[in-house]
PDB file of N, CA and C in Angstrom:
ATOM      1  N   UNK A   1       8.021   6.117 -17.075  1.00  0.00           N
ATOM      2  CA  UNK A   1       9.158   5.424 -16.534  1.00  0.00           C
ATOM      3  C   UNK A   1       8.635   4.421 -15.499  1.00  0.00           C
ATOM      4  N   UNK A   2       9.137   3.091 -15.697  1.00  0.00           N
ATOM      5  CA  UNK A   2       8.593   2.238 -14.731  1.00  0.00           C
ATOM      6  C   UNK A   2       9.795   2.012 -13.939  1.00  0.00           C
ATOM      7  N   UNK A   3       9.089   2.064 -12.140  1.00  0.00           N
ATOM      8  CA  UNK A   3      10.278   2.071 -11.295  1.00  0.00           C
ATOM      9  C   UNK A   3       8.892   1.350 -10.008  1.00  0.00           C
ATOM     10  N   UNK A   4       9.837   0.617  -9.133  1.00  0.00           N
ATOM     11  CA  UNK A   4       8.883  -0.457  -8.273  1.00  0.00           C
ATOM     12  C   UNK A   4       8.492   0.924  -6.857  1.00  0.00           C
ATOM     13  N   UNK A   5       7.267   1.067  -6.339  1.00  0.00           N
ATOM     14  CA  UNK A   5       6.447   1.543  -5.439  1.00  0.00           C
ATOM     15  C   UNK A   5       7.971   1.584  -4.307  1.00  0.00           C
ATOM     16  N   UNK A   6       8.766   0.922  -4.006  1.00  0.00           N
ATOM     17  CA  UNK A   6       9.580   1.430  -3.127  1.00  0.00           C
ATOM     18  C   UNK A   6      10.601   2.474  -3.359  1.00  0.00           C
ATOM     19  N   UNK A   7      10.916   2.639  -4.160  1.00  0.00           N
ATOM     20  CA  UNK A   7      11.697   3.740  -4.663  1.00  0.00           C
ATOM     21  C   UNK A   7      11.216   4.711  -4.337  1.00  0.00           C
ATOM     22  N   UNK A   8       9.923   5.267  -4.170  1.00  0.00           N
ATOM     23  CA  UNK A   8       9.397   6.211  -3.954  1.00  0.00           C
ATOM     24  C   UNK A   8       8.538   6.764  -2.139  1.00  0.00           C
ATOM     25  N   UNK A   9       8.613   5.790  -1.520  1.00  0.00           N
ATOM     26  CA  UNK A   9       7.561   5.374  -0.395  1.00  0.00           C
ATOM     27  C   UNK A   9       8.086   4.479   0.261  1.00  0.00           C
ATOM     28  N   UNK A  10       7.789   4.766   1.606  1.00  0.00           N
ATOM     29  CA  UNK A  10       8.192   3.533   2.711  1.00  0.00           C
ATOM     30  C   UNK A  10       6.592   3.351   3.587  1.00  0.00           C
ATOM     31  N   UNK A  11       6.514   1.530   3.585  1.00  0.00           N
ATOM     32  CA  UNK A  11       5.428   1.619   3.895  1.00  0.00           C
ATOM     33  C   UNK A  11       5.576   0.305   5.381  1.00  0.00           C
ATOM     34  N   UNK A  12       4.160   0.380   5.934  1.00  0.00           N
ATOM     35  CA  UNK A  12       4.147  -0.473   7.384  1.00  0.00           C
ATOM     36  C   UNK A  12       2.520  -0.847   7.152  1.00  0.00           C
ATOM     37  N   UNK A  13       2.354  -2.391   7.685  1.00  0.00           N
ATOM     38  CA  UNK A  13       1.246  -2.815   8.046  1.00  0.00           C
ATOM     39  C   UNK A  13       1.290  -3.525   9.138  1.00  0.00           C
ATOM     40  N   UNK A  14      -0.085  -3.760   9.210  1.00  0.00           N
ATOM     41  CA  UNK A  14      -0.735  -3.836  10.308  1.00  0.00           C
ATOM     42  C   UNK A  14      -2.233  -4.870  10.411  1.00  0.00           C
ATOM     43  N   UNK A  15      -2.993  -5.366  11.776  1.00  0.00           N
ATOM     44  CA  UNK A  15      -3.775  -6.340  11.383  1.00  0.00           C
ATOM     45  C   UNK A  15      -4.718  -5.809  12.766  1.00  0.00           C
ATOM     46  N   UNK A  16      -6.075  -6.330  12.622  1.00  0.00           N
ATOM     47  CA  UNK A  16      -6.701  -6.335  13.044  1.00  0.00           C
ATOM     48  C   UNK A  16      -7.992  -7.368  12.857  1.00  0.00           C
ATOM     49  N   UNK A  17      -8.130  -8.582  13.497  1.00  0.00           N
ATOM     50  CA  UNK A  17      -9.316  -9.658  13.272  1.00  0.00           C
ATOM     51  C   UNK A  17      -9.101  -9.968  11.758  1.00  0.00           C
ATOM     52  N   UNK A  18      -9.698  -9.624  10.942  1.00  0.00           N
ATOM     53  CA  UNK A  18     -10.160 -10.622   9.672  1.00  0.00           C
ATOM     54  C   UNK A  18      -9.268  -9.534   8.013  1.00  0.00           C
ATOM     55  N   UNK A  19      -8.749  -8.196   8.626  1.00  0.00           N
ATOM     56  CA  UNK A  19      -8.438  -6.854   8.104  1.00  0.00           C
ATOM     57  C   UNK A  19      -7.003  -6.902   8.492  1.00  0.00           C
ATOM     58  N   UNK A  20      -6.230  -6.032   7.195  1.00  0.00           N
ATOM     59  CA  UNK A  20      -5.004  -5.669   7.304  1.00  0.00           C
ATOM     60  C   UNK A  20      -4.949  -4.207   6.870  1.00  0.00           C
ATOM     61  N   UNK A  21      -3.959  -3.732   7.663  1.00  0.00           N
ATOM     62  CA  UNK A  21      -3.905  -2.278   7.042  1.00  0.00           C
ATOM     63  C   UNK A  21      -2.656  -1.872   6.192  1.00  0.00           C
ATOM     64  N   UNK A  22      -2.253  -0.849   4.999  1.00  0.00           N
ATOM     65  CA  UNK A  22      -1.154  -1.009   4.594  1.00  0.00           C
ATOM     66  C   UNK A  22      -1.161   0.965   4.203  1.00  0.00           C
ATOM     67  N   UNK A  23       0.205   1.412   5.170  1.00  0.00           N
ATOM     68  CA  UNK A  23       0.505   2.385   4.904  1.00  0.00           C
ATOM     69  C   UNK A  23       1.164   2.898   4.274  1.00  0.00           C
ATOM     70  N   UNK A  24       1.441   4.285   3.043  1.00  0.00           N
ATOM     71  CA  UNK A  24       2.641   4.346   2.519  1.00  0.00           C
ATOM     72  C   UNK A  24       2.936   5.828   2.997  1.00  0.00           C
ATOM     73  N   UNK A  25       3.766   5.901   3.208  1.00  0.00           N
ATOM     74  CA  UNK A  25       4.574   7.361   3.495  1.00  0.00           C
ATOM     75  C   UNK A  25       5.708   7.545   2.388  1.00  0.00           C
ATOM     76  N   UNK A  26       5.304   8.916   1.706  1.00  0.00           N
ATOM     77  CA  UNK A  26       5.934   9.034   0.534  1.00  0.00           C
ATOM     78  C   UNK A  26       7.162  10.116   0.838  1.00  0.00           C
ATOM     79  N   UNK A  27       8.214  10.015   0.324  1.00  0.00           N
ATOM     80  CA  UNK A  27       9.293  10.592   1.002  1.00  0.00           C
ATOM     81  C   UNK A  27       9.257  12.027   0.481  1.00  0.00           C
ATOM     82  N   UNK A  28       7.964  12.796  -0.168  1.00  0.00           N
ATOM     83  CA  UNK A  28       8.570  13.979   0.048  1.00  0.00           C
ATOM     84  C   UNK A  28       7.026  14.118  -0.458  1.00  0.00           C
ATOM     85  N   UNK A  29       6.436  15.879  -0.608  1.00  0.00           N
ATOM     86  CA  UNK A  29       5.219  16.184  -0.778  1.00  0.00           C
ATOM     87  C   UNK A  29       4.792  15.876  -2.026  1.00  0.00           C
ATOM     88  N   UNK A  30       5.748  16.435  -3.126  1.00  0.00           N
ATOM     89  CA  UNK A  30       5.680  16.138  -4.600  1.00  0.00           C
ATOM     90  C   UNK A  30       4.788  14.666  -4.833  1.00  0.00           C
ATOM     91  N   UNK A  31       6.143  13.461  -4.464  1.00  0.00           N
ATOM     92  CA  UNK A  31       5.697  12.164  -4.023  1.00  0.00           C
ATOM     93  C   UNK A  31       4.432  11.784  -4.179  1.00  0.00           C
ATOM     94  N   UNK A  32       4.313  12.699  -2.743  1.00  0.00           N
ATOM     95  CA  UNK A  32       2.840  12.291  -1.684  1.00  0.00           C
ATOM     96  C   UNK A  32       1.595  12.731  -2.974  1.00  0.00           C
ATOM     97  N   UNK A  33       1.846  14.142  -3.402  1.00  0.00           N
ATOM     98  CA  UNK A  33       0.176  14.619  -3.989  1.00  0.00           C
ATOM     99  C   UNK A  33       0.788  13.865  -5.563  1.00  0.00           C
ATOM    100  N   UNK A  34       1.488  13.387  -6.272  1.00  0.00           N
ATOM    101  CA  UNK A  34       1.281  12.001  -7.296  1.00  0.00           C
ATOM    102  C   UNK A  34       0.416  10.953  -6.803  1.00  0.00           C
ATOM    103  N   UNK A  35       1.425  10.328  -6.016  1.00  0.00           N
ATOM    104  CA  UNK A  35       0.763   9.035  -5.036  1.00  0.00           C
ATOM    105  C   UNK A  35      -1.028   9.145  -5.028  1.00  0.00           C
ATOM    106  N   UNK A  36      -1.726  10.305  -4.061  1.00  0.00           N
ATOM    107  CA  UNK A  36      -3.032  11.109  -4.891  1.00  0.00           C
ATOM    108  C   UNK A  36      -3.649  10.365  -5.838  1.00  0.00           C
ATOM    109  N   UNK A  37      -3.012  11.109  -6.665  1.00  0.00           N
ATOM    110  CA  UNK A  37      -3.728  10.880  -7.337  1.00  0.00           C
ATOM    111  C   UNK A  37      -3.762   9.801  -8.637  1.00  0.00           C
ATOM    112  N   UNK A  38      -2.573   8.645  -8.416  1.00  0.00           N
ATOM    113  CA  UNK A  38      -2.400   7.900  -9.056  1.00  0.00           C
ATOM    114  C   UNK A  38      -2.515   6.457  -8.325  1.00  0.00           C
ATOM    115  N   UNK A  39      -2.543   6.102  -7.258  1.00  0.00           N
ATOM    116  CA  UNK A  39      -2.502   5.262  -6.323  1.00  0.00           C
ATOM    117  C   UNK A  39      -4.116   4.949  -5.384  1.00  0.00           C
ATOM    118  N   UNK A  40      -4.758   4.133  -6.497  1.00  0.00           N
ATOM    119  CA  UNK A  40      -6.049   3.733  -6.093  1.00  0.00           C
ATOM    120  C   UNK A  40      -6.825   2.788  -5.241  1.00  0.00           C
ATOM    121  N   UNK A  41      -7.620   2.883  -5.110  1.00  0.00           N
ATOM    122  CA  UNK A  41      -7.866   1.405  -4.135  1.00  0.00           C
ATOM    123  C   UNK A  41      -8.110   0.478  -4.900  1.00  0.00           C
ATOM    124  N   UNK A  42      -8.315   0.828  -6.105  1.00  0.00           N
ATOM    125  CA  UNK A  42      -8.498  -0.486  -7.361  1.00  0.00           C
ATOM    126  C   UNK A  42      -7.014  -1.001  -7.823  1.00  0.00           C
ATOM    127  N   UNK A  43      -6.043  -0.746  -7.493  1.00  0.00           N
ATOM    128  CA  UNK A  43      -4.720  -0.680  -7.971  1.00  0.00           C
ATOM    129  C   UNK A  43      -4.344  -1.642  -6.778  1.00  0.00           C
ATOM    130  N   UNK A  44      -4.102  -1.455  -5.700  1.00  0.00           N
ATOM    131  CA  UNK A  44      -4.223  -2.074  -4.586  1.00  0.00           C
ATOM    132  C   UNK A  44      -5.092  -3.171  -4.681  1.00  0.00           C
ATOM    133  N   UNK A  45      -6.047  -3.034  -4.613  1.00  0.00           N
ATOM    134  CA  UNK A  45      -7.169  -4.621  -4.432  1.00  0.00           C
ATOM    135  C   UNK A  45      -6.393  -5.378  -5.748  1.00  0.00           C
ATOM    136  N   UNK A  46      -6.450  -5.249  -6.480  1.00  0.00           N
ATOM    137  CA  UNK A  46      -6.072  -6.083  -8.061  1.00  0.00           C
ATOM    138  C   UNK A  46      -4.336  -6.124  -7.931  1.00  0.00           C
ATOM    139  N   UNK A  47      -3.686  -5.492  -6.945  1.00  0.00           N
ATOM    140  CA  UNK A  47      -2.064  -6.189  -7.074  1.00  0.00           C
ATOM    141  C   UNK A  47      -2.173  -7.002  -6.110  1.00  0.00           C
ATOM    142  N   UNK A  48      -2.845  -7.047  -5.024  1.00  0.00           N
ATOM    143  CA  UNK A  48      -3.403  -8.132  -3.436  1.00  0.00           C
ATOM    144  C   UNK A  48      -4.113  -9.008  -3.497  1.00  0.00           C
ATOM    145  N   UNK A  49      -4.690  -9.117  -5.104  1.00  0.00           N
ATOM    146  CA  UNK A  49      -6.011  -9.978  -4.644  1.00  0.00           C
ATOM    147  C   UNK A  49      -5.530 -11.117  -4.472  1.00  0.00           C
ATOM    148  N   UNK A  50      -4.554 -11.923  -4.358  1.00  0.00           N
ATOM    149  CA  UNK A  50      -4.338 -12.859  -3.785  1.00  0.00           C
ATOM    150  C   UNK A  50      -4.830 -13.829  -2.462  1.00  0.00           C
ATOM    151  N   UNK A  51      -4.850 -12.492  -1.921  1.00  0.00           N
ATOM    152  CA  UNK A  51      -5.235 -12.779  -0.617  1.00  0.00           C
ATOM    153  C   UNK A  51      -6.221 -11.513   0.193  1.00  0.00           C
ATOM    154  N   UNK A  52      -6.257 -10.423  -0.705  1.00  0.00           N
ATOM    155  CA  UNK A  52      -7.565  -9.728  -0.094  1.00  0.00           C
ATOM    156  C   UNK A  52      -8.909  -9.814  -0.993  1.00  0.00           C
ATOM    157  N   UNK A  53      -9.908 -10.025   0.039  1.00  0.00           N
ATOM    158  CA  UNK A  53     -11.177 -11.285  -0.604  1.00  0.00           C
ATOM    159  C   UNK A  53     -12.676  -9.978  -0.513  1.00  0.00           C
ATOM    160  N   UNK A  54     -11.931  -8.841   0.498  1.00  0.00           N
ATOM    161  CA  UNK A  54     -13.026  -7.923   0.693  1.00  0.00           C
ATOM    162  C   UNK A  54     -12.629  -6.831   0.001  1.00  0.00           C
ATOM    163  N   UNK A  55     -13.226  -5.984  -0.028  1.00  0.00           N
ATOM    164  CA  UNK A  55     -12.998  -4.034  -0.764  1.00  0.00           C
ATOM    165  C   UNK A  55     -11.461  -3.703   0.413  1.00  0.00           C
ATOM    166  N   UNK A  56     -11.643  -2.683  -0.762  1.00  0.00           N
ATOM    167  CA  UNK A  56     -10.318  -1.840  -0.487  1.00  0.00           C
ATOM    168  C   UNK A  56     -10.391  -0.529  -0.014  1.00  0.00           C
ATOM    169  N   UNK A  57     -10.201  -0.020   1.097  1.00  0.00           N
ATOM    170  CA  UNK A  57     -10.452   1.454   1.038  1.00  0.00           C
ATOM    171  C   UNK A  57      -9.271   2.567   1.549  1.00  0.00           C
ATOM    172  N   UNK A  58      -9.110   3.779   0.847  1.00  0.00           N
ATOM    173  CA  UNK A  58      -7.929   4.459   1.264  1.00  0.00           C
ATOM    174  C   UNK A  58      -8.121   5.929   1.918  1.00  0.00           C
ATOM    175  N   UNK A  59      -7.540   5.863   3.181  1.00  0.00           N
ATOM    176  CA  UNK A  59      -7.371   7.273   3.530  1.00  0.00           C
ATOM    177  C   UNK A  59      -6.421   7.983   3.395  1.00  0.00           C
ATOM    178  N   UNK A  60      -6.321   9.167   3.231  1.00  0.00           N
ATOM    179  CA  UNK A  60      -5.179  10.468   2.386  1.00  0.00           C
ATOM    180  C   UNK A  60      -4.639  10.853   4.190  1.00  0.00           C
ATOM    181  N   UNK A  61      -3.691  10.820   4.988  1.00  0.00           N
ATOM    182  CA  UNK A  61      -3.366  11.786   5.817  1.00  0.00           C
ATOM    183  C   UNK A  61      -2.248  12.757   5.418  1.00  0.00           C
ATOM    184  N   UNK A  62      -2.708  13.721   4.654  1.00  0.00           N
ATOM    185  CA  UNK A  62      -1.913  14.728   4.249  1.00  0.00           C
ATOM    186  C   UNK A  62      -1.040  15.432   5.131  1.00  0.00           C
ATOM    187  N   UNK A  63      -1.020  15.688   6.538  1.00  0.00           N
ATOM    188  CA  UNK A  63      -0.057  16.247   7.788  1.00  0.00           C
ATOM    189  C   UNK A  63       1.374  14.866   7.738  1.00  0.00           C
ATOM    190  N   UNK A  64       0.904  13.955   7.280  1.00  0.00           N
ATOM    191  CA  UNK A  64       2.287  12.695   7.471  1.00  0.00           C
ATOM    192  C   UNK A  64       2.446  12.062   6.182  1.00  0.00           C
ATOM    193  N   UNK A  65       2.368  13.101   4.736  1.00  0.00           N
ATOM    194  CA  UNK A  65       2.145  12.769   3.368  1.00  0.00           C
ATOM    195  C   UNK A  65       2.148  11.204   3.288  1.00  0.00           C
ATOM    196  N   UNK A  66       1.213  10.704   3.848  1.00  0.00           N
ATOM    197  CA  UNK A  66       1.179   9.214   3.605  1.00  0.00           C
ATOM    198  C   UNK A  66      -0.796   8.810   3.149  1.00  0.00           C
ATOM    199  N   UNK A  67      -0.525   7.886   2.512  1.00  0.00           N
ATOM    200  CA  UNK A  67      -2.182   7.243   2.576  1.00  0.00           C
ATOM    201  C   UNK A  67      -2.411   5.773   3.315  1.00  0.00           C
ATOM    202  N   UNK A  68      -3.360   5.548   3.615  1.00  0.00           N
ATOM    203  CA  UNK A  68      -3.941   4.468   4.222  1.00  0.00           C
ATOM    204  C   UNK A  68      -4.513   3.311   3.675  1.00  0.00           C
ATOM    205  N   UNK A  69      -4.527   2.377   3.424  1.00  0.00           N
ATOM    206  CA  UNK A  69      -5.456   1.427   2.525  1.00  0.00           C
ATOM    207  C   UNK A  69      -5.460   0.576   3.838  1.00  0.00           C
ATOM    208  N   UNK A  70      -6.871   0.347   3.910  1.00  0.00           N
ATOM    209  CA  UNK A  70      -7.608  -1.051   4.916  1.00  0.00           C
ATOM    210  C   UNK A  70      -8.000  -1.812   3.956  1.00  0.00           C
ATOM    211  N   UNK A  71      -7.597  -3.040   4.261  1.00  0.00           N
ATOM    212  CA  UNK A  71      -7.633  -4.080   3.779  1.00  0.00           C
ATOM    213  C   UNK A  71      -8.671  -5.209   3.552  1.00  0.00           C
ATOM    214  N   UNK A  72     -10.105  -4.879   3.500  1.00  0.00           N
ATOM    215  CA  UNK A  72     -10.814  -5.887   4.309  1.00  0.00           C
ATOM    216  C   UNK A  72     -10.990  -7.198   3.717  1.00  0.00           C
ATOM    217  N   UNK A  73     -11.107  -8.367   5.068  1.00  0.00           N
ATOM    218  CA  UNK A  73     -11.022  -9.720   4.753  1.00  0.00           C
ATOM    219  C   UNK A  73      -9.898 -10.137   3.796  1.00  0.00           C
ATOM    220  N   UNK A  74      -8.800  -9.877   4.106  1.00  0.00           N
ATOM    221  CA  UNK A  74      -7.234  -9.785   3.909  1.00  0.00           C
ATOM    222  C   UNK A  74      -6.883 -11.050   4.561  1.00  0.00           C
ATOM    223  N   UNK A  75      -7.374 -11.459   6.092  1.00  0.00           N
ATOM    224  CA  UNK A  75      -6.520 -12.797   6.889  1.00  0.00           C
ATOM    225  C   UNK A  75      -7.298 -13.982   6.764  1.00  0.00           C
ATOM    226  N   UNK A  76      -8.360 -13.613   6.342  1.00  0.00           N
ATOM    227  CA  UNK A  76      -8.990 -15.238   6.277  1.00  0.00           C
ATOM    228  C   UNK A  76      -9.136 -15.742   7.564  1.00  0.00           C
ATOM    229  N   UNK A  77      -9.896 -14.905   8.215  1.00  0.00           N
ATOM    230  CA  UNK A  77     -10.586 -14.903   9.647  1.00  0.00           C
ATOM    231  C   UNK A  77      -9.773 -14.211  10.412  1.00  0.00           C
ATOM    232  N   UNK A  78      -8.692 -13.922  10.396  1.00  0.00           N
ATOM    233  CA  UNK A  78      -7.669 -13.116  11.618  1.00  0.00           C
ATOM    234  C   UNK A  78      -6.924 -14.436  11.874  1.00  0.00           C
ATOM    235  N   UNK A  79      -5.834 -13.998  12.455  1.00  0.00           N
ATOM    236  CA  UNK A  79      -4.082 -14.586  12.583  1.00  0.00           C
ATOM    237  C   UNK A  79      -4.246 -15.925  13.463  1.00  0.00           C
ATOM    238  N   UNK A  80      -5.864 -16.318  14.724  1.00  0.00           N
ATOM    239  CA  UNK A  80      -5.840 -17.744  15.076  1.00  0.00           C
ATOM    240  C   UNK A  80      -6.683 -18.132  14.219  1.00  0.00           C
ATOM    241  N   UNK A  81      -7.081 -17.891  13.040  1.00  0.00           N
ATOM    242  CA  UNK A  81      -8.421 -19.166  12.022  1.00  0.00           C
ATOM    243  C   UNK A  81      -7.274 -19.000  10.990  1.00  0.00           C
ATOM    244  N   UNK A  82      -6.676 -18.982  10.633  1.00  0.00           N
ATOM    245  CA  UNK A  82      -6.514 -18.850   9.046  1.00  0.00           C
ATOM    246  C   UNK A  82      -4.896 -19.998   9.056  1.00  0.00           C
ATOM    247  N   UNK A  83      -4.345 -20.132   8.080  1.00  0.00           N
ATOM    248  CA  UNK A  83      -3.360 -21.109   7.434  1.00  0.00           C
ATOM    249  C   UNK A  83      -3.132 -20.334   6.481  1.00  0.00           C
ATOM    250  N   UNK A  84      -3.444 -18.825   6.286  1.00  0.00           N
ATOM    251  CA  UNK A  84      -2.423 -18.077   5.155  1.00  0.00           C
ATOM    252  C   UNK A  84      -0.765 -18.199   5.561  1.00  0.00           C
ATOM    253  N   UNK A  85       0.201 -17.670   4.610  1.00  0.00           N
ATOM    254  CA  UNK A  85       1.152 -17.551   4.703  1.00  0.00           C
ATOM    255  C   UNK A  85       1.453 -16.679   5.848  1.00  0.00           C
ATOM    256  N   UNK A  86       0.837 -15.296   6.146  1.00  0.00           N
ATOM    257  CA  UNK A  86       1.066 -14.253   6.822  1.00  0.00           C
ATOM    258  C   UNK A  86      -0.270 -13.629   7.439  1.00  0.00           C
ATOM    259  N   UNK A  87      -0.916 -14.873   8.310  1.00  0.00           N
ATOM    260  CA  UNK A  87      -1.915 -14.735   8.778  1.00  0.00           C
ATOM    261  C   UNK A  87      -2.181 -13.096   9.803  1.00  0.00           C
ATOM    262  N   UNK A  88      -1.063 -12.618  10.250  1.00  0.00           N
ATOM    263  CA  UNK A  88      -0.738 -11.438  10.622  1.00  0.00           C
ATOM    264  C   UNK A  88      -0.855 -10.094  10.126  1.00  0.00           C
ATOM    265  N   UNK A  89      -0.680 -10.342   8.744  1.00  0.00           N
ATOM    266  CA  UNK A  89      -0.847  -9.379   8.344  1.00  0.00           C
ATOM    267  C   UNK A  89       0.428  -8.492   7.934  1.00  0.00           C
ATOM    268  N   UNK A  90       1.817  -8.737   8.754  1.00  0.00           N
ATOM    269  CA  UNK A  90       2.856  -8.043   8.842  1.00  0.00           C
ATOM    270  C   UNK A  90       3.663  -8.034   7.822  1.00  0.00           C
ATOM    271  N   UNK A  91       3.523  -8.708   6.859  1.00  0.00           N
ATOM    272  CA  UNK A  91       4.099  -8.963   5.160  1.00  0.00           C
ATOM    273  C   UNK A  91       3.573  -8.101   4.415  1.00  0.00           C
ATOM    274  N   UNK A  92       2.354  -7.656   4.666  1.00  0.00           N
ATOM    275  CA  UNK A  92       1.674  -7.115   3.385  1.00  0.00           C
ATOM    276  C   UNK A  92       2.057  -5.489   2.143  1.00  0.00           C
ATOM    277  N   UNK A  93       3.009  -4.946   3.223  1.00  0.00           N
ATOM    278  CA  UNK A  93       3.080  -3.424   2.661  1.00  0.00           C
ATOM    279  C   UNK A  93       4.542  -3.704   2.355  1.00  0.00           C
ATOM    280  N   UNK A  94       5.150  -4.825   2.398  1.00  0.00           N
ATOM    281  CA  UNK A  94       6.260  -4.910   1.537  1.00  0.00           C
ATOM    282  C   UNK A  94       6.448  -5.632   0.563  1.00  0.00           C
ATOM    283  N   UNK A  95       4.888  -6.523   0.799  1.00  0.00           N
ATOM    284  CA  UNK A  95       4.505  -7.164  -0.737  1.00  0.00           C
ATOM    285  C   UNK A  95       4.012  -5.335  -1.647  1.00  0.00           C
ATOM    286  N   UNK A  96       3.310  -4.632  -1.190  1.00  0.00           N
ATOM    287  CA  UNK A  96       2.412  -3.526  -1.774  1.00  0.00           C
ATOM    288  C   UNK A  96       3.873  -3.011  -2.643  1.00  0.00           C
ATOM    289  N   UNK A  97       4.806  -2.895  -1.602  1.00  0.00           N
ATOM    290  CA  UNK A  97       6.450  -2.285  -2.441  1.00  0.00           C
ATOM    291  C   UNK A  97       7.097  -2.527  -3.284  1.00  0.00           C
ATOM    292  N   UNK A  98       6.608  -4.141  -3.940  1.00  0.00           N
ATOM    293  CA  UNK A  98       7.160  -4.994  -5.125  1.00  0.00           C
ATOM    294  C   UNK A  98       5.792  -4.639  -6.197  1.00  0.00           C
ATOM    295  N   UNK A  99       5.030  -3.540  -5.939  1.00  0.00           N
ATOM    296  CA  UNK A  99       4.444  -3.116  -7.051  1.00  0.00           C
ATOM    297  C   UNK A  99       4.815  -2.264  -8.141  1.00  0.00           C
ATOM    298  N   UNK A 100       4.713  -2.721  -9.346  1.00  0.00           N
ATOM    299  CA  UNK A 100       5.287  -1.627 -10.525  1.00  0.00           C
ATOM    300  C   UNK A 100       4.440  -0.108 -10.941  1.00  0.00           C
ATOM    301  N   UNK A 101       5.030   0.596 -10.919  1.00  0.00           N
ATOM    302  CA  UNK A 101       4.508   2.162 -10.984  1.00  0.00           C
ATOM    303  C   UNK A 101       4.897   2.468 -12.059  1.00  0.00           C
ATOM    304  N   UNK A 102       4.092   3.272 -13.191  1.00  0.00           N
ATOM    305  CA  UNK A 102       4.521   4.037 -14.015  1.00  0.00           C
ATOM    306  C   UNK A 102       4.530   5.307 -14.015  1.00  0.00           C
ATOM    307  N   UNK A 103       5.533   6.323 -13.298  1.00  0.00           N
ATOM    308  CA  UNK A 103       5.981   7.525 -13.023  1.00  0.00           C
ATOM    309  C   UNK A 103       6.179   8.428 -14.047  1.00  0.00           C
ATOM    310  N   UNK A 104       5.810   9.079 -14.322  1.00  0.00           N
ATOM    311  CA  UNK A 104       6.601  10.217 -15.032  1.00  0.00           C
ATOM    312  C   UNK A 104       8.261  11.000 -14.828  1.00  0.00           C
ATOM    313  N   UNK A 105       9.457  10.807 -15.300  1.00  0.00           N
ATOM    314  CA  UNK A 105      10.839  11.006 -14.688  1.00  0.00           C
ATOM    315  C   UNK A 105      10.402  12.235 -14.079  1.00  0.00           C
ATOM    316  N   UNK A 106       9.961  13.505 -14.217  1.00  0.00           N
ATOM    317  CA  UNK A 106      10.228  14.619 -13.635  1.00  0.00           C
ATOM    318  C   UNK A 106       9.258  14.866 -11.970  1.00  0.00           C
ATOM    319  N   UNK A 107       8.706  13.399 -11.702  1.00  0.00           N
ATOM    320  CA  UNK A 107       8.190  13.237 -10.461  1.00  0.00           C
ATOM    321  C   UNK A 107       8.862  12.406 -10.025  1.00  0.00           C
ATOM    322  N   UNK A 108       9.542  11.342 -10.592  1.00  0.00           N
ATOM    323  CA  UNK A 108      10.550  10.815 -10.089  1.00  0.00           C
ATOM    324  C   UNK A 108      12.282  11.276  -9.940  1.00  0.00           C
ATOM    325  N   UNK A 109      12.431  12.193 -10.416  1.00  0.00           N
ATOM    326  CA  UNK A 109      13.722  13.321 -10.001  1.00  0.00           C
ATOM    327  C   UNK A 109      13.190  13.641  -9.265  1.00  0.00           C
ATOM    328  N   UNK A 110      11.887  14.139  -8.476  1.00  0.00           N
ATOM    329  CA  UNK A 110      11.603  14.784  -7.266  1.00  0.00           C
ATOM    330  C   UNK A 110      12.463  14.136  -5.954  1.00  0.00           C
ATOM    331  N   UNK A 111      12.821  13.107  -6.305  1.00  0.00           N
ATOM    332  CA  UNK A 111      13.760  12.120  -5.060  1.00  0.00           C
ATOM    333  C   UNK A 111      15.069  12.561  -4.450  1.00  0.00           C
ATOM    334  N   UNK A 112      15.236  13.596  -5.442  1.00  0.00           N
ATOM    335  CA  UNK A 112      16.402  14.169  -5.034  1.00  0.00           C
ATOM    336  C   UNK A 112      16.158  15.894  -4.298  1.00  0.00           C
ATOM    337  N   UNK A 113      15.260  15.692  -4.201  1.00  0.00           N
ATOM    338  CA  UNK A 113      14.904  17.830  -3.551  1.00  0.00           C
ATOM    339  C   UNK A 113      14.623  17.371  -2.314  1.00  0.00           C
TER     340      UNK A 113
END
């Protein structure tokens, strides 16, 4: 079943120099251990590459069922060098939310427990 990354997850980013960070917090555990193991840093780099030029890397914080992806070389020098659209960084995890997921329905009924 294809259904877009927000349906499932609420996410926030963030910036630092030349790096963006993009969090997702998945609204329930089920969610979270899919997300796991279906939600890669290769999945991420290749829906961003637009504008992220470095690797991708993700941390799992399982206590706040959310993961982490750092972004690197995402701003094109950080928010005073660059002429990106969103030299900030603060766009990015709601661009990540207009990504298409292919779910399985009985992890996506999990939305309702």
């Amino acid at each position: 079943m294809k259904i877009k990354l927000i349906d499932i997850c609420y996410a926030r980013s963030g910036d630092k120099g030349e790096n963006s960070n993009i969090g997702l917090i998945f609204k329930n555990e089920k969610l979270y251990k899919w997300g796991c193991e279906n939600i890669t840093e290769d999945d991420v780099k290749n829906y961003l590459k637009s504008f992220v030029k470095g690797k991708v890397v993700r941390y799992k914080l399982n206590n706040l069922a959310s993961l982490n992806f750092i972004l690197y070389d995402s701003l094109g020098g950080g928010g005073s060098d660059s002429l990106l659209n969103d030299a900030q960084g603060k766009t990015h995890a709601q661009f990540l939310l207009t990504m298409n997921i292919d779910i399985p329905k009985k992890i996506k009924d999990s939305l309702n427990e």
